[in-house]
PDB file of N, CA and C in Angstrom:
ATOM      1  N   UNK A   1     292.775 123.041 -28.532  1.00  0.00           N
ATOM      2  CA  UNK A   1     292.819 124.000 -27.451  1.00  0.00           C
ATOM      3  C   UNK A   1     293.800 125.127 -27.778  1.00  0.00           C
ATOM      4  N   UNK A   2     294.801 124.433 -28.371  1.00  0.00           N
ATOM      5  CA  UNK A   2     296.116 125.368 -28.645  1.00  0.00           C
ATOM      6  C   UNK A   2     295.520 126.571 -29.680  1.00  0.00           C
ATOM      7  N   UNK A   3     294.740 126.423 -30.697  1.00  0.00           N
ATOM      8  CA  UNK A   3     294.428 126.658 -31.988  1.00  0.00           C
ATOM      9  C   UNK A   3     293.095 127.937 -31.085  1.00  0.00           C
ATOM     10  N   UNK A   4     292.455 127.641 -30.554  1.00  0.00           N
ATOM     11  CA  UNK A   4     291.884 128.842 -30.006  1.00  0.00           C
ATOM     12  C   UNK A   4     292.134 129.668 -29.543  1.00  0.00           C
ATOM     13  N   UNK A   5     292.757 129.884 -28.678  1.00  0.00           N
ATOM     14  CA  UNK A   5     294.121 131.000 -28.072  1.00  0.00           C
ATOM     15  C   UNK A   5     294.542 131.515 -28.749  1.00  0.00           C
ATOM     16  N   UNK A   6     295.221 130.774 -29.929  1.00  0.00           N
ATOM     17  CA  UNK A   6     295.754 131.247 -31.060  1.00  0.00           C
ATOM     18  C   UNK A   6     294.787 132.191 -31.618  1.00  0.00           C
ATOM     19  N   UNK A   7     293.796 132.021 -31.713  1.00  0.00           N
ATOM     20  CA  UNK A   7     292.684 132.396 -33.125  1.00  0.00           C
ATOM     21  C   UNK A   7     292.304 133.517 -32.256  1.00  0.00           C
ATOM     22  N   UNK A   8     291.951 133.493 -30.637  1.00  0.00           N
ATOM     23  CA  UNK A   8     291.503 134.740 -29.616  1.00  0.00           C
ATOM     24  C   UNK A   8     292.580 135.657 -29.922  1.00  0.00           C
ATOM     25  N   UNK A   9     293.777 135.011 -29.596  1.00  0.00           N
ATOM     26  CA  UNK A   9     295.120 136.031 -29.175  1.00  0.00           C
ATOM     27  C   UNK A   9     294.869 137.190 -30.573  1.00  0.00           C
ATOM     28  N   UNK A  10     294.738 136.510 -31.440  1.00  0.00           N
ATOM     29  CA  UNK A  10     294.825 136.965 -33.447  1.00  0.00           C
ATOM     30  C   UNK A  10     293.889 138.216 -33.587  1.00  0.00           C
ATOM     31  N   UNK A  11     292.381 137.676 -33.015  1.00  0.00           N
ATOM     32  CA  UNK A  11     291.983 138.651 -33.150  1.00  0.00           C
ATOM     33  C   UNK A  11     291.570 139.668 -31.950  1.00  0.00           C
ATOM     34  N   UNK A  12     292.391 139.480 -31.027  1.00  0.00           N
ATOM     35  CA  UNK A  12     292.685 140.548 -29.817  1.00  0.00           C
ATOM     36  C   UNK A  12     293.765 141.733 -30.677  1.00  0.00           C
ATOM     37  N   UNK A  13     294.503 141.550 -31.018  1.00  0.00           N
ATOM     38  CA  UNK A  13     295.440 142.145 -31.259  1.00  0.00           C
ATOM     39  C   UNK A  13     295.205 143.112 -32.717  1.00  0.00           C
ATOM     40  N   UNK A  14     294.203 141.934 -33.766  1.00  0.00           N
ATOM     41  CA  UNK A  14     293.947 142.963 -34.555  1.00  0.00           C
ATOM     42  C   UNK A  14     292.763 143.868 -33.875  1.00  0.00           C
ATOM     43  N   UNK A  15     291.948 143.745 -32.871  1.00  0.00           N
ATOM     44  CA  UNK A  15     290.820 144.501 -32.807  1.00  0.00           C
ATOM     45  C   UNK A  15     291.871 145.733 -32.065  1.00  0.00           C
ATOM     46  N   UNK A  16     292.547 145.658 -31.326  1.00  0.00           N
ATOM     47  CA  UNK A  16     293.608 146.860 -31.084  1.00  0.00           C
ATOM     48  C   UNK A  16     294.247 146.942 -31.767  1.00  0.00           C
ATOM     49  N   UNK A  17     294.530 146.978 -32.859  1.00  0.00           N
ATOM     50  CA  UNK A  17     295.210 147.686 -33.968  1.00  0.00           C
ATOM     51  C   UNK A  17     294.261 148.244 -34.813  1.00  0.00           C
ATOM     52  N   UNK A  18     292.642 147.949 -34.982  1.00  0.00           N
ATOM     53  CA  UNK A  18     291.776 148.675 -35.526  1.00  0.00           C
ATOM     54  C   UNK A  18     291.217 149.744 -34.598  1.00  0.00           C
ATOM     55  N   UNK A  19     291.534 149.547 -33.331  1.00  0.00           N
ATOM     56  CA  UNK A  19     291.121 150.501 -32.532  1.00  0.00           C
ATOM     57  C   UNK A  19     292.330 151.903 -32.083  1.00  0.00           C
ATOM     58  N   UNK A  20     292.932 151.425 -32.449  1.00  0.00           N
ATOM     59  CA  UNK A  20     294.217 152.433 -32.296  1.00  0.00           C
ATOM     60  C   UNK A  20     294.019 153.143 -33.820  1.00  0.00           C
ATOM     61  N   UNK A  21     294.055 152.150 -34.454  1.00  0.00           N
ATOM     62  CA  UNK A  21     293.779 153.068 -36.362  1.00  0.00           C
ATOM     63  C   UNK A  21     292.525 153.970 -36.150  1.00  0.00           C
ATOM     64  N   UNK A  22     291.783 153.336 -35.601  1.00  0.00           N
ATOM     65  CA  UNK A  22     290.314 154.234 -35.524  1.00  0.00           C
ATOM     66  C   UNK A  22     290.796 155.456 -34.702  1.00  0.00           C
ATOM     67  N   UNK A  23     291.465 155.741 -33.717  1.00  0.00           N
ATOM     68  CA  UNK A  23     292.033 156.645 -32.667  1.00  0.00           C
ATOM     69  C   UNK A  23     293.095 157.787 -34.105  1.00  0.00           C
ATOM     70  N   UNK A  24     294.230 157.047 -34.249  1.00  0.00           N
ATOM     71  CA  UNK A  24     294.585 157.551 -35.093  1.00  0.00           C
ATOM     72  C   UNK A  24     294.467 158.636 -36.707  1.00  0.00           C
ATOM     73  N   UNK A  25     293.108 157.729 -37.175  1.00  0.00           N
ATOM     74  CA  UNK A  25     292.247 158.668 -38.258  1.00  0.00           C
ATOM     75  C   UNK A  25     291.099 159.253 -38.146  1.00  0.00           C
ATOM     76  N   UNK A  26     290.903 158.695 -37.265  1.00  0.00           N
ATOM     77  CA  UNK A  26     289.394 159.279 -36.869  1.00  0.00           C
ATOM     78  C   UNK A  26     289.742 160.164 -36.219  1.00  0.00           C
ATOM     79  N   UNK A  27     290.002 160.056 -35.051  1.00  0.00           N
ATOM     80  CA  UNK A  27     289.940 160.581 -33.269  1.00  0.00           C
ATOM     81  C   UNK A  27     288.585 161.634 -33.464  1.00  0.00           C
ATOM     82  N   UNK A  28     289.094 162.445 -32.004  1.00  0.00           N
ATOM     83  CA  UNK A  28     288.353 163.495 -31.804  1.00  0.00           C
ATOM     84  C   UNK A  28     289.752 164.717 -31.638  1.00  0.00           C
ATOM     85  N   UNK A  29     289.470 165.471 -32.184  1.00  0.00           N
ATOM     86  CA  UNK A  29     290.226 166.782 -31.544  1.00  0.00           C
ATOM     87  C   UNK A  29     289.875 167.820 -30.332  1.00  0.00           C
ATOM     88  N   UNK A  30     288.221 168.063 -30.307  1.00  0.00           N
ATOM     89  CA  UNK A  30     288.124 168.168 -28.986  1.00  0.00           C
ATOM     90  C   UNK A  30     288.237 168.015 -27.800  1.00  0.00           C
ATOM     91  N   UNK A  31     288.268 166.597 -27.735  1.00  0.00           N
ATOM     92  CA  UNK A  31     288.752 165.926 -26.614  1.00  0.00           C
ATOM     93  C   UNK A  31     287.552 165.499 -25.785  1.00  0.00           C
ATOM     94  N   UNK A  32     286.582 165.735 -26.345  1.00  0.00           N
ATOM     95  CA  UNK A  32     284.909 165.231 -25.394  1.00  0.00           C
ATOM     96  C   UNK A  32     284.708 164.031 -25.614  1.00  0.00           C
ATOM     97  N   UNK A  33     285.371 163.399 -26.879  1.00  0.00           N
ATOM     98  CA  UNK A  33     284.809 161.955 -27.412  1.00  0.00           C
ATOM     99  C   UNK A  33     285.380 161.392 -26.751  1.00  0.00           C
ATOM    100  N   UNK A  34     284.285 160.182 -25.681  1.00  0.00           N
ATOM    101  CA  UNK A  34     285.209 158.875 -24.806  1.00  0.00           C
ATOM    102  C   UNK A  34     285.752 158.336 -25.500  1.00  0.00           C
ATOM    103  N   UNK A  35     285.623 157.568 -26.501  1.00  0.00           N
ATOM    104  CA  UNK A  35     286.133 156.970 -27.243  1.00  0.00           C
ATOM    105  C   UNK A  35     287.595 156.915 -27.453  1.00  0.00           C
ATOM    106  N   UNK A  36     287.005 158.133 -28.479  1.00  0.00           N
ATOM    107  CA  UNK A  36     287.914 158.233 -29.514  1.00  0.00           C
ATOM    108  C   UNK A  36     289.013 159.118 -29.150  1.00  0.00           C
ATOM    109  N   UNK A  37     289.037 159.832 -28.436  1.00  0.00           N
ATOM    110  CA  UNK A  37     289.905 160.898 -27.685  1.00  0.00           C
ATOM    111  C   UNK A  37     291.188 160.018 -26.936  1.00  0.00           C
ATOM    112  N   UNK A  38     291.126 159.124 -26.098  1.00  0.00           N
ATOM    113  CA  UNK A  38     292.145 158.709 -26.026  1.00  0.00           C
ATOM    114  C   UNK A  38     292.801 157.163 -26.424  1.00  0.00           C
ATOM    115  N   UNK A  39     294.164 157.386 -27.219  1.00  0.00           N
ATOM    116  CA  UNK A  39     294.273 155.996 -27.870  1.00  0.00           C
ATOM    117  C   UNK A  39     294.416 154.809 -27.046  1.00  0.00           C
ATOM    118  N   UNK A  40     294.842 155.163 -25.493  1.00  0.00           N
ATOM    119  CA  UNK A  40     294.561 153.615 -24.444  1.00  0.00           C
ATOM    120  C   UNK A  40     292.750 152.761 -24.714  1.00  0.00           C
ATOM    121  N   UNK A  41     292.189 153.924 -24.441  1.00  0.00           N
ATOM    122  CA  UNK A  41     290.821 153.399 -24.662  1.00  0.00           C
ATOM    123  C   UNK A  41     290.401 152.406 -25.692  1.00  0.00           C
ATOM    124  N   UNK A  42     290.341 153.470 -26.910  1.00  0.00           N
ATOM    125  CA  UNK A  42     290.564 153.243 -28.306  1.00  0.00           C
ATOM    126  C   UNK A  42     290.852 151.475 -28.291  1.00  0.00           C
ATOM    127  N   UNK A  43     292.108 151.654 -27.912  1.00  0.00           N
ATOM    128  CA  UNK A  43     292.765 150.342 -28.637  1.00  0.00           C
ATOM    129  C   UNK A  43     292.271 149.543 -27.580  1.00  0.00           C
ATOM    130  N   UNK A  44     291.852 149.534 -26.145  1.00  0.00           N
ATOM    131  CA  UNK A  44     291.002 148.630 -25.344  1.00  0.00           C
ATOM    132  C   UNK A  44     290.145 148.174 -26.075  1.00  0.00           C
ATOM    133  N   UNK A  45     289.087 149.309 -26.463  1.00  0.00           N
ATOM    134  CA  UNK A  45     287.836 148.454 -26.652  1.00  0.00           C
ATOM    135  C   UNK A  45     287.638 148.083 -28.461  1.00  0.00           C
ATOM    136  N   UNK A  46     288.662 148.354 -29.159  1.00  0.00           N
ATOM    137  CA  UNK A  46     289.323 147.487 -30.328  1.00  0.00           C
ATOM    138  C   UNK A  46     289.486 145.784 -29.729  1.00  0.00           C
ATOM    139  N   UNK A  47     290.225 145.939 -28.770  1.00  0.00           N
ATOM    140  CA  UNK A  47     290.715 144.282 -28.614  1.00  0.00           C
ATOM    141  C   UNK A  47     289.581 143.810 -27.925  1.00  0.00           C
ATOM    142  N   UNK A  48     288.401 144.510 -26.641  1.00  0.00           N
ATOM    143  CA  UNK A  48     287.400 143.625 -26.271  1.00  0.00           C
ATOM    144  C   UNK A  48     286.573 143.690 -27.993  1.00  0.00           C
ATOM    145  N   UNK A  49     286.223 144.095 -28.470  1.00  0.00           N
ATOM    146  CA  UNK A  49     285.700 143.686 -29.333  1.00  0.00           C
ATOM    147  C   UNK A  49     285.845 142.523 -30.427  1.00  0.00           C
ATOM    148  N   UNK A  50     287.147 142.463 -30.696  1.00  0.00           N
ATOM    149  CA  UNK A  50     288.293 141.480 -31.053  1.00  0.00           C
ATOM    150  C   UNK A  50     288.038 140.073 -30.412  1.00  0.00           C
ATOM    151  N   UNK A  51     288.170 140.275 -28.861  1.00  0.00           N
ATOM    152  CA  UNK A  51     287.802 138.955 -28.037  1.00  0.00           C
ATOM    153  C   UNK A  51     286.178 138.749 -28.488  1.00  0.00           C
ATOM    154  N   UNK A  52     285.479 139.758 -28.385  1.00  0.00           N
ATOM    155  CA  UNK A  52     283.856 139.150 -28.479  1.00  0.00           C
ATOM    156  C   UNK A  52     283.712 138.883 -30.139  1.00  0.00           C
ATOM    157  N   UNK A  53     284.528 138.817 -30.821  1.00  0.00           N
ATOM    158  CA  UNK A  53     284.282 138.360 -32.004  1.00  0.00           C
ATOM    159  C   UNK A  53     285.004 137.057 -32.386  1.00  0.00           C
ATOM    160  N   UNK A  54     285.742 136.612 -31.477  1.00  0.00           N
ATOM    161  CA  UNK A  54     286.513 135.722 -32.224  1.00  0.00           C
ATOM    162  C   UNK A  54     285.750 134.457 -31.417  1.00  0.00           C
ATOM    163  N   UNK A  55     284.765 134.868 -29.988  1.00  0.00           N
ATOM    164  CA  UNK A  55     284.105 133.741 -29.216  1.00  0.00           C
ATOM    165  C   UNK A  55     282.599 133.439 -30.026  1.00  0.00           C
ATOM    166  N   UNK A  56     282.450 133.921 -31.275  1.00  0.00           N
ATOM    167  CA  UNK A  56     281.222 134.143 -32.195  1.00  0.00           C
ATOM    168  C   UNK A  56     280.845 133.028 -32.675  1.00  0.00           C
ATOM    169  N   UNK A  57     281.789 132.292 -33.417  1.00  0.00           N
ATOM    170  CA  UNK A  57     281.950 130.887 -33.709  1.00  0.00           C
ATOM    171  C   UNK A  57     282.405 129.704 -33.762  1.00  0.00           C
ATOM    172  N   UNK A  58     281.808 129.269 -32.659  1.00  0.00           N
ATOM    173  CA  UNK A  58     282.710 127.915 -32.149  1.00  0.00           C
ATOM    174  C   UNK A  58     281.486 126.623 -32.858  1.00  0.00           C
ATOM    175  N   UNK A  59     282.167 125.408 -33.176  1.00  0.00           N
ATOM    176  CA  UNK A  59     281.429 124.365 -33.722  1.00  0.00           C
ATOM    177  C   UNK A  59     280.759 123.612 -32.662  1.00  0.00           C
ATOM    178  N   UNK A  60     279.658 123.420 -32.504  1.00  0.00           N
ATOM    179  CA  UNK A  60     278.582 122.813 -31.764  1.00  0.00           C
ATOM    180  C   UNK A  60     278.241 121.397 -32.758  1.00  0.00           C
ATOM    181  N   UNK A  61     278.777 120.190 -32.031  1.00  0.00           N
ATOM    182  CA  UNK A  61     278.197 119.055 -32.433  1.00  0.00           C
ATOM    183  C   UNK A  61     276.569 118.704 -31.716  1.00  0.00           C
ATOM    184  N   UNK A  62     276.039 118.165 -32.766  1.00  0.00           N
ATOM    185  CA  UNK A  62     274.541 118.078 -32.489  1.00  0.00           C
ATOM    186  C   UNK A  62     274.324 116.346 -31.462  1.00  0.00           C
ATOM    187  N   UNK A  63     273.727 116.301 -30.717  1.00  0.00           N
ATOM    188  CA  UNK A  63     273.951 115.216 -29.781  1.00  0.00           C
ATOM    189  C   UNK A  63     273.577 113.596 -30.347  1.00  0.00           C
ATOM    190  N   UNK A  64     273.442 112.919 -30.455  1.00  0.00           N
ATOM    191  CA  UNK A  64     273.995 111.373 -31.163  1.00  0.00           C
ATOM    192  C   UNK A  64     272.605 111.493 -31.002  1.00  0.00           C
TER     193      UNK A  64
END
């Protein structure tokens, strides 16, 4: 139980740190891009992505 949290928390944090990097080198300079225009966002939907990747593979035992 402990070890999943762990492994969510891990990649919450890197998906906002790829989403802030993405904000950071990428961005937009115009300022029209939802995205990418502001780094709160940015690094939000870095870490939901983060969470929906780290719930990708969990081990499923097959039933007796």
């Amino acid at each position: 139980m402990r070890s999943t949290w762990l492994r969510r928390s891990l990649f919450v944090i890197a998906g906002g740190a790829a989403g802030f990097a993405y904000y950071w080198y990428v961005g937009c300079a115009s300022g029209t891009c939802p995205i990418s225009s502001n780094p709160y966002i940015s690094t939000a939907y870095g870490g939901l992505l983060g969470f929906v990747l780290s719930t990708g593979k969990n081990k499923v035992t097959p039933p007796a």
